[in-house]
N, C-alpha and C. Protein backbone atom coordinates (compact mmCIF):
# COMPACT_ATOMS: atom_id res chain seq x y z
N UNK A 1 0.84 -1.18 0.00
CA UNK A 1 0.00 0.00 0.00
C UNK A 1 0.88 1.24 0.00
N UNK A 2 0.37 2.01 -1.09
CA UNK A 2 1.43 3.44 -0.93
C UNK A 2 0.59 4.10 0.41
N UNK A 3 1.93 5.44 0.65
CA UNK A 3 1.21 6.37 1.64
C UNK A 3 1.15 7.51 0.77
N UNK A 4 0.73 8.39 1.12
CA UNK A 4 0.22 9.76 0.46
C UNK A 4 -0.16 10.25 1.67
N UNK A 5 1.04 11.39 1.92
CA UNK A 5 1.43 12.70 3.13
C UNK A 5 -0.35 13.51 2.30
N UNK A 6 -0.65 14.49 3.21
CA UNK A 6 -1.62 15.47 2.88
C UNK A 6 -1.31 15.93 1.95
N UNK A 7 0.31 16.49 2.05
CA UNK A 7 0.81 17.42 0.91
C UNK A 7 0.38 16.67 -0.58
N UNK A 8 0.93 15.76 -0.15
CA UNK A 8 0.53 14.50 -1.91
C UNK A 8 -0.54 14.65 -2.32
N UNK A 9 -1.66 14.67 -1.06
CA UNK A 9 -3.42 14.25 -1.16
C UNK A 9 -3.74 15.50 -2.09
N UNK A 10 -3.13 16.57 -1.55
CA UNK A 10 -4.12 18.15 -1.83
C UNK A 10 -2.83 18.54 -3.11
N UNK A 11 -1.82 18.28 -3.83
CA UNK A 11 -1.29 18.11 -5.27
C UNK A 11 -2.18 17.68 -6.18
N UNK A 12 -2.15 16.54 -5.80
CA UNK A 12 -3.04 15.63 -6.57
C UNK A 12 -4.89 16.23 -6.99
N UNK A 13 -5.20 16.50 -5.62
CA UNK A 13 -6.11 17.00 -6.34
C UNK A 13 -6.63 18.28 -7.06
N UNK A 14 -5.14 19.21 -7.33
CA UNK A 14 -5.34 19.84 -8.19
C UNK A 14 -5.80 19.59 -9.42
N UNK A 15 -5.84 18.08 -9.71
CA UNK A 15 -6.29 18.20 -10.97
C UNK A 15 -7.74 18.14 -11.34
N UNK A 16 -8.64 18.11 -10.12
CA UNK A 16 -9.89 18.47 -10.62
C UNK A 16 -10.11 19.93 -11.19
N UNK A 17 -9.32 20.66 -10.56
CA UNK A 17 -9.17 22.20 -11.28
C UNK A 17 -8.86 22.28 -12.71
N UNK A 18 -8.59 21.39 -13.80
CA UNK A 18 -7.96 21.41 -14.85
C UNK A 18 -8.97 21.16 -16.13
N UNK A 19 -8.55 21.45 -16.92
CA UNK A 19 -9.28 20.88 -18.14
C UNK A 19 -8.83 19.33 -18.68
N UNK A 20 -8.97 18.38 -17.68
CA UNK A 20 -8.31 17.35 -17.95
C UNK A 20 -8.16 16.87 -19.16
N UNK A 21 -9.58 16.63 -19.97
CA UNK A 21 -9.82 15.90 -21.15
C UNK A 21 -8.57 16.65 -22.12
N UNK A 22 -8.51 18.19 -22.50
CA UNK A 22 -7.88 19.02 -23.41
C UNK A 22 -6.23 18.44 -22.56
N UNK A 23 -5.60 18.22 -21.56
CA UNK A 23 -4.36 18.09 -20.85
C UNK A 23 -4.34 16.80 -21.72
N UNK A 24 -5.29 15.77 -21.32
CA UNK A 24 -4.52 14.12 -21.73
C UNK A 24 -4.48 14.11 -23.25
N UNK A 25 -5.18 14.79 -23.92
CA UNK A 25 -5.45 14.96 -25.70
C UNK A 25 -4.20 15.60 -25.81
N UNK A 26 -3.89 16.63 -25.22
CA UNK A 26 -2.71 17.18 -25.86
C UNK A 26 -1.04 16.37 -25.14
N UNK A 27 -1.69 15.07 -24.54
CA UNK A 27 -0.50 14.78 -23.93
C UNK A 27 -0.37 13.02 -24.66
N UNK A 28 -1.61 12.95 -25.19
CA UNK A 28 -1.42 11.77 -26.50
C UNK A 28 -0.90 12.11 -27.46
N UNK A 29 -1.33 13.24 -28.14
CA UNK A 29 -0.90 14.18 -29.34
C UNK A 29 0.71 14.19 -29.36
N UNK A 30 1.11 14.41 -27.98
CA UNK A 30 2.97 14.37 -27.64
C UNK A 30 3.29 12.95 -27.70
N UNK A 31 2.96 12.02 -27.39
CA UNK A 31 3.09 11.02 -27.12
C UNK A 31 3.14 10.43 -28.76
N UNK A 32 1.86 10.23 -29.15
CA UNK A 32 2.29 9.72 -30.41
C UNK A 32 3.15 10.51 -31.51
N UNK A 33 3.49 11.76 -31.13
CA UNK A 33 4.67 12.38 -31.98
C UNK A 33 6.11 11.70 -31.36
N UNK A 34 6.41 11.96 -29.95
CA UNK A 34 7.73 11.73 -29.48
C UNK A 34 7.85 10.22 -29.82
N UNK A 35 6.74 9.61 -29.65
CA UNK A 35 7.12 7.73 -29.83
C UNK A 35 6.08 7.21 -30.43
N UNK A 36 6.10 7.52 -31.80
CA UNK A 36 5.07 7.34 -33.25
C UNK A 36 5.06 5.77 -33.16
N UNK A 37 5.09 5.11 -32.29
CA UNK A 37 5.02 3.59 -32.18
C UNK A 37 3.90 3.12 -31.41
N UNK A 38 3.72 3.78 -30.56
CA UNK A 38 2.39 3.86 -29.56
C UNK A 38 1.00 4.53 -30.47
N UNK A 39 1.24 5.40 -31.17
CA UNK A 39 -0.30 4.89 -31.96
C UNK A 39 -0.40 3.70 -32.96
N UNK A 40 0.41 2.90 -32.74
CA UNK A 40 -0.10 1.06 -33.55
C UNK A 40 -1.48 0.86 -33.00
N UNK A 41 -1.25 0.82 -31.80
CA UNK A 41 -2.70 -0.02 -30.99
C UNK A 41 -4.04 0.81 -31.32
N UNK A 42 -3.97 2.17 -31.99
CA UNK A 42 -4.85 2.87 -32.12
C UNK A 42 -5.11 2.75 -33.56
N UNK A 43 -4.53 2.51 -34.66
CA UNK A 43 -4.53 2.23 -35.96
C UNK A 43 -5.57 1.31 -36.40
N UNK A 44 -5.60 0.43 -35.85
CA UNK A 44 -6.83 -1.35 -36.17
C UNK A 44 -8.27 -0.61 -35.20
N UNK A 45 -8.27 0.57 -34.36
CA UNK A 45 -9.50 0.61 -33.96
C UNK A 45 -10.65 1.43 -34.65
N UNK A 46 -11.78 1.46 -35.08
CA UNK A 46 -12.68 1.98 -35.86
C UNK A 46 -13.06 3.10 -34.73
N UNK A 47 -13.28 4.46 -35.71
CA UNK A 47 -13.60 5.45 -34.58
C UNK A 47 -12.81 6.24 -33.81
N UNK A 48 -11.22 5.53 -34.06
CA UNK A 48 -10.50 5.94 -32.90
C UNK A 48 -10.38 7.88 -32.92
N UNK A 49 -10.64 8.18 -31.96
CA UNK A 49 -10.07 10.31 -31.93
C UNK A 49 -9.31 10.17 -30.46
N UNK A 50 -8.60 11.01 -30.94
CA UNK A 50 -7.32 11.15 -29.79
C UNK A 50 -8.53 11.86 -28.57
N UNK A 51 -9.57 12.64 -29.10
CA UNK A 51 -10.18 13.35 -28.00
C UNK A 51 -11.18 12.66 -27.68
N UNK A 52 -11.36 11.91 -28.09
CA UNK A 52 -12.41 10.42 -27.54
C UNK A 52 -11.56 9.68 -26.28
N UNK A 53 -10.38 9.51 -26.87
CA UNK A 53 -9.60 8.24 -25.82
C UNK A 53 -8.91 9.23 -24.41
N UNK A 54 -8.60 10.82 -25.18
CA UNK A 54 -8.54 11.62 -24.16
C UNK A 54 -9.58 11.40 -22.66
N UNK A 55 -10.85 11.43 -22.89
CA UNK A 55 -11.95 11.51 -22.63
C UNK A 55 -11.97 10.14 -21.47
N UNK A 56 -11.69 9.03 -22.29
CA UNK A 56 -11.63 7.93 -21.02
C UNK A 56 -10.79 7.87 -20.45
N UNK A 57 -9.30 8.50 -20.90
CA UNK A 57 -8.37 8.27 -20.06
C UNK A 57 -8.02 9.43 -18.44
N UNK A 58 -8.98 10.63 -19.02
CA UNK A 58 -8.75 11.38 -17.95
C UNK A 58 -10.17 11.58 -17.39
N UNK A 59 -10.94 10.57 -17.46
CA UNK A 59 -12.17 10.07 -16.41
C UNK A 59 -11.50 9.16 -15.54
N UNK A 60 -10.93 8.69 -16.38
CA UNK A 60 -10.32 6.77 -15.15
C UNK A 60 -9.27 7.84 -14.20
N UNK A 61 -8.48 8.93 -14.66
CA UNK A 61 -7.58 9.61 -13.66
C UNK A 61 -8.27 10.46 -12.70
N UNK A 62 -9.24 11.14 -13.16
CA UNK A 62 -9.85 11.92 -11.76
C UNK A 62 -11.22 11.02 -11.70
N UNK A 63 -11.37 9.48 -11.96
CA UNK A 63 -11.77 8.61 -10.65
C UNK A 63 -10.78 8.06 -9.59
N UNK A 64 -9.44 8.05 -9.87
CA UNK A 64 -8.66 7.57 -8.91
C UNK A 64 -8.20 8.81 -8.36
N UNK A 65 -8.29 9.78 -8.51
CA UNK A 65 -7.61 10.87 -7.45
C UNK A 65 -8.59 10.97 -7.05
N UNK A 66 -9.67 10.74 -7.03
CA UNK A 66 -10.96 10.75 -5.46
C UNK A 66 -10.72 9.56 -4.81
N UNK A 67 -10.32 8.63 -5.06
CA UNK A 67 -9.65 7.68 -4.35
C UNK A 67 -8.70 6.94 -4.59
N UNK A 68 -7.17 7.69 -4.12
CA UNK A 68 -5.77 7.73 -4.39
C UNK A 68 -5.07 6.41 -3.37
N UNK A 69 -6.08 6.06 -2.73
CA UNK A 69 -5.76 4.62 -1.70
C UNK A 69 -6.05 3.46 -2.24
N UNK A 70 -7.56 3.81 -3.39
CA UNK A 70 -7.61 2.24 -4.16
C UNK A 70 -7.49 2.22 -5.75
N UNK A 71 -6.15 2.63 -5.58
CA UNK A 71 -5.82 2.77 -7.07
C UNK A 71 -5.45 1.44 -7.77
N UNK A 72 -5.09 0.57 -7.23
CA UNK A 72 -4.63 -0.59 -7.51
C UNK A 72 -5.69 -1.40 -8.07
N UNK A 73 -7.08 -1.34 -6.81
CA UNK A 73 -8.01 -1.97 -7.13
C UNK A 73 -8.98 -1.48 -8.19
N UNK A 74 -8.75 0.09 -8.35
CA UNK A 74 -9.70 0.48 -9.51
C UNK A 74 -9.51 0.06 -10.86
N UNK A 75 -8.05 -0.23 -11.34
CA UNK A 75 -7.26 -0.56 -12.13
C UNK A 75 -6.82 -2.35 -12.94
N UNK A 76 -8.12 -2.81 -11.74
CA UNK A 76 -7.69 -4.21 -12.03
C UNK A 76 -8.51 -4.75 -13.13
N UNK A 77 -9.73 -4.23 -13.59
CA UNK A 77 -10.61 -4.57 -14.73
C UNK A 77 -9.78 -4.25 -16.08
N UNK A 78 -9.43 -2.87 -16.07
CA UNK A 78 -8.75 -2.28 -17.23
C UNK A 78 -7.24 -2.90 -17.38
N UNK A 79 -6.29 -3.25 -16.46
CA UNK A 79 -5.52 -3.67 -16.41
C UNK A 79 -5.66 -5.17 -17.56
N UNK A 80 -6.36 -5.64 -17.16
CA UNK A 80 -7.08 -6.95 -17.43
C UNK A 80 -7.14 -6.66 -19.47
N UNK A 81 -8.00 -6.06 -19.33
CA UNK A 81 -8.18 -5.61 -20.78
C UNK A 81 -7.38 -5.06 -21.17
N UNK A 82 -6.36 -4.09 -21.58
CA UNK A 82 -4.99 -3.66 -21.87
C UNK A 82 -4.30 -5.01 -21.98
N UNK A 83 -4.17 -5.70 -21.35
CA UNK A 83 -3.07 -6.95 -21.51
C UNK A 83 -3.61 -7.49 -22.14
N UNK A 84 -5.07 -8.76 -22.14
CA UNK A 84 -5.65 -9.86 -22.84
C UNK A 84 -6.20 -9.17 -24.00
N UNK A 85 -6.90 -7.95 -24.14
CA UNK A 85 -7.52 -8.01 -24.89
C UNK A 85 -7.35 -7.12 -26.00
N UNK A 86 -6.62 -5.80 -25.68
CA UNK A 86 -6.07 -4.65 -26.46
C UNK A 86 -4.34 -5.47 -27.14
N UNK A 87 -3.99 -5.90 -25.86
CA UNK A 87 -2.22 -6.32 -26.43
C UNK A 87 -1.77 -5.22 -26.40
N UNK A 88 -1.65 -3.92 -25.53
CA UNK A 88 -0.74 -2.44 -25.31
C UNK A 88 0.54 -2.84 -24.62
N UNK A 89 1.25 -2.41 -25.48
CA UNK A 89 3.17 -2.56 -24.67
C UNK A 89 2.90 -1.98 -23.21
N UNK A 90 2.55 -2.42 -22.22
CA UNK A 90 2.96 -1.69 -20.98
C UNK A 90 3.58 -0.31 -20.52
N UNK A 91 5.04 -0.70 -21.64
CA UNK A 91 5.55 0.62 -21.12
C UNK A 91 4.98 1.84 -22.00
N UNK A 92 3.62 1.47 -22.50
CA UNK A 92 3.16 2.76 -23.44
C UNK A 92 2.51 3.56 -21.92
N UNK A 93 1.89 2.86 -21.14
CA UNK A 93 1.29 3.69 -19.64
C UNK A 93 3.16 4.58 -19.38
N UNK A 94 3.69 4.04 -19.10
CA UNK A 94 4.90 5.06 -18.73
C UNK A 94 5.61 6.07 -19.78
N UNK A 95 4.95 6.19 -20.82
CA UNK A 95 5.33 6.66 -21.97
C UNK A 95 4.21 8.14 -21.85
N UNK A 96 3.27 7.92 -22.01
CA UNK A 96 1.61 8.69 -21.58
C UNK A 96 2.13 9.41 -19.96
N UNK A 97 2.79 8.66 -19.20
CA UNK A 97 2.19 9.47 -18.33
C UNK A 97 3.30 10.48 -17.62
N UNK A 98 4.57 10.74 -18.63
CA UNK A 98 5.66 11.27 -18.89
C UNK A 98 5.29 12.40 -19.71
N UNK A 99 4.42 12.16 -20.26
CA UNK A 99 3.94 12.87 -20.96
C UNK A 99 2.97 14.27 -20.65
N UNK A 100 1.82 13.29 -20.09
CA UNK A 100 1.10 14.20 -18.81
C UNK A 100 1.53 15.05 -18.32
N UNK A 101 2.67 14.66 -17.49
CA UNK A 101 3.81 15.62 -16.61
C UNK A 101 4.33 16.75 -17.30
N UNK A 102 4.55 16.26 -18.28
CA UNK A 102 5.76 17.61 -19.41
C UNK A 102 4.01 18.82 -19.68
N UNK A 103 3.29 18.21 -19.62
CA UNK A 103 2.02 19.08 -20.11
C UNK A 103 1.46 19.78 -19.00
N UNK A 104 1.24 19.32 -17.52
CA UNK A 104 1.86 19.91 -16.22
C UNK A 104 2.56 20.55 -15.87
N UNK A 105 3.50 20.62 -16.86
CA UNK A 105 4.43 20.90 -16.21
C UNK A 105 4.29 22.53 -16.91
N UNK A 106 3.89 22.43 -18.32
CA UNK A 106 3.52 23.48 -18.96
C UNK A 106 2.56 24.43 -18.61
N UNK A 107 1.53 23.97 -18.16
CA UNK A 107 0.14 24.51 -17.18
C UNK A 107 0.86 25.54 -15.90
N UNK A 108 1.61 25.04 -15.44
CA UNK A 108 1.57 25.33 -13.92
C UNK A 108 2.87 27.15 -13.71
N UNK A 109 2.53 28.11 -14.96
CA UNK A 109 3.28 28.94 -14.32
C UNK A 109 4.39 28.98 -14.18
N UNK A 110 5.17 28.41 -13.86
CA UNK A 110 6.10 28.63 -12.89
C UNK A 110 6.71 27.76 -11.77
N UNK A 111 5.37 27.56 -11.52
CA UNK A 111 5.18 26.72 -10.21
C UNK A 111 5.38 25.22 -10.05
N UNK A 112 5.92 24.68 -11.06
CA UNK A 112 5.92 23.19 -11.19
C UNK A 112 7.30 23.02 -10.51
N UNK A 113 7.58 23.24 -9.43
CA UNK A 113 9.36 22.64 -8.80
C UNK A 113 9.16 21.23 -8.49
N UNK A 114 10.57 21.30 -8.15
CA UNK A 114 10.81 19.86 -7.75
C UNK A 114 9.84 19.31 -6.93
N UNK A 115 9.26 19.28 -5.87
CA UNK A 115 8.04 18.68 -4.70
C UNK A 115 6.91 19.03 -5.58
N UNK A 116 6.60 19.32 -6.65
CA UNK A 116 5.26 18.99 -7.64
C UNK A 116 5.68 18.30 -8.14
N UNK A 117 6.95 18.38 -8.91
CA UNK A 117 7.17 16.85 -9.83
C UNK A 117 7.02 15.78 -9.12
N UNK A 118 7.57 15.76 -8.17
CA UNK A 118 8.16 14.73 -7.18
C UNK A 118 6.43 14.00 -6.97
N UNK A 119 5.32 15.04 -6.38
CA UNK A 119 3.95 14.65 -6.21
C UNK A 119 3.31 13.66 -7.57
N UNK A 120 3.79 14.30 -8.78
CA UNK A 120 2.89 14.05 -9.90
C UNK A 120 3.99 12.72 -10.24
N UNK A 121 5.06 12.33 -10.11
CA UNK A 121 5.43 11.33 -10.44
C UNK A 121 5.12 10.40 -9.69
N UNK A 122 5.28 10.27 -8.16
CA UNK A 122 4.61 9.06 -7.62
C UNK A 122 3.09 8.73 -7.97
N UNK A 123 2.52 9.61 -7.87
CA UNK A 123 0.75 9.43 -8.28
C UNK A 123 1.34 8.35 -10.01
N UNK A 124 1.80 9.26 -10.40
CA UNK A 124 1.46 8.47 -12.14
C UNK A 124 2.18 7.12 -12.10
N UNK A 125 3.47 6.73 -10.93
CA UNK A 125 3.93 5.59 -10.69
C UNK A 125 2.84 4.82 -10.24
N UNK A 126 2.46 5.25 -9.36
CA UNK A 126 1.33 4.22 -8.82
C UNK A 126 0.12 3.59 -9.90
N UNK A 127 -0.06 4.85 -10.55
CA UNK A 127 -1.04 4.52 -11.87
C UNK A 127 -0.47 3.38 -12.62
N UNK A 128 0.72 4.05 -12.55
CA UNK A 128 1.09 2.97 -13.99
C UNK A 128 1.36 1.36 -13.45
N UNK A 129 1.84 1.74 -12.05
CA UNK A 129 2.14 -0.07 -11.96
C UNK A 129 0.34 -0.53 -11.70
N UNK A 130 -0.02 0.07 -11.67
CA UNK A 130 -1.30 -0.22 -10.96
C UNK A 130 -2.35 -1.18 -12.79
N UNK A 131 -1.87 -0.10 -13.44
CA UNK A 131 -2.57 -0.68 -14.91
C UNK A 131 -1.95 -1.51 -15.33
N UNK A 132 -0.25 -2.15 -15.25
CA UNK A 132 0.45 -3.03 -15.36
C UNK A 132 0.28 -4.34 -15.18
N UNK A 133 -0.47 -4.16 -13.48
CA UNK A 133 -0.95 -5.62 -12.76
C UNK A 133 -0.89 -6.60 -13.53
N UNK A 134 -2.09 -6.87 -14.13
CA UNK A 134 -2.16 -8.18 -15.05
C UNK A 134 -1.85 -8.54 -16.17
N UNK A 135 -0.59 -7.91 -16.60
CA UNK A 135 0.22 -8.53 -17.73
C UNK A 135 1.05 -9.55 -17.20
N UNK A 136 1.01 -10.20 -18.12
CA UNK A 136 1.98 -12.05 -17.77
C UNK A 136 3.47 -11.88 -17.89
């Protein structure tokens, strides 16, 4: 079980303040430019819009920053599907959520020092091992 100090709790939930959906769209948009290999898995899907997948991916994130204790367990359905059923390289979650950060990092003014990074990287660690779980 991770811990999460207050300081972590009340970082983190800065991001209900945000325009999440427009943050994770423009942080796929980076993503599949910096590592044009990670939109494969999006290529074979019918329908696919970066601001569609934006859309689920930064719902599933500010459902787990309302609850940053059961991140593991929120993560275990999707986890599930990403591995068996999508086939996503794993390290595409650590790829995305490097990504996030650099786009955070852009948002924040000024204000993004070291003890924000430091906040927004454990949260997205936890995410990511957390969506990892059930790959073989």
């Amino acid at each position: 079980m991770v811990h999460w100090t207050e300081n972590e709790i009340a970082g983190i939930a800065k991001w209900n303040t945000l325009d999440c959906e427009k943050l994770v769209a423009r942080s796929l948009k980076r993503m599949f430019t910096v590592f044009p290999w990670t939109h494969r898995y999006f290529e074979k899907r019918d329908n696919f819009t970066v601001e569609g997948h934006a859309k689920k991916v930064s719902g599933k994130i500010t459902e787990v920053v309302k609850d940053v204790n059961n991140i593991k367990c929120n993560f275990t359905a999707l986890s599930k599907f990403h591995a068996e059923v999508l086939h996503v390289d794993s390290g595409s979650f650590h790829l995305l959520t490097d990504c996030i950060i650099i786009e955070l990092a852009q948002l924040s003014d000024g204000n993004f020092n070291p003890k924000v990074h430091a906040i927004w990287h454990k949260f997205f660690a936890v995410l990511v091992d957390a969506i990892s779980k059930q790959y073989h």
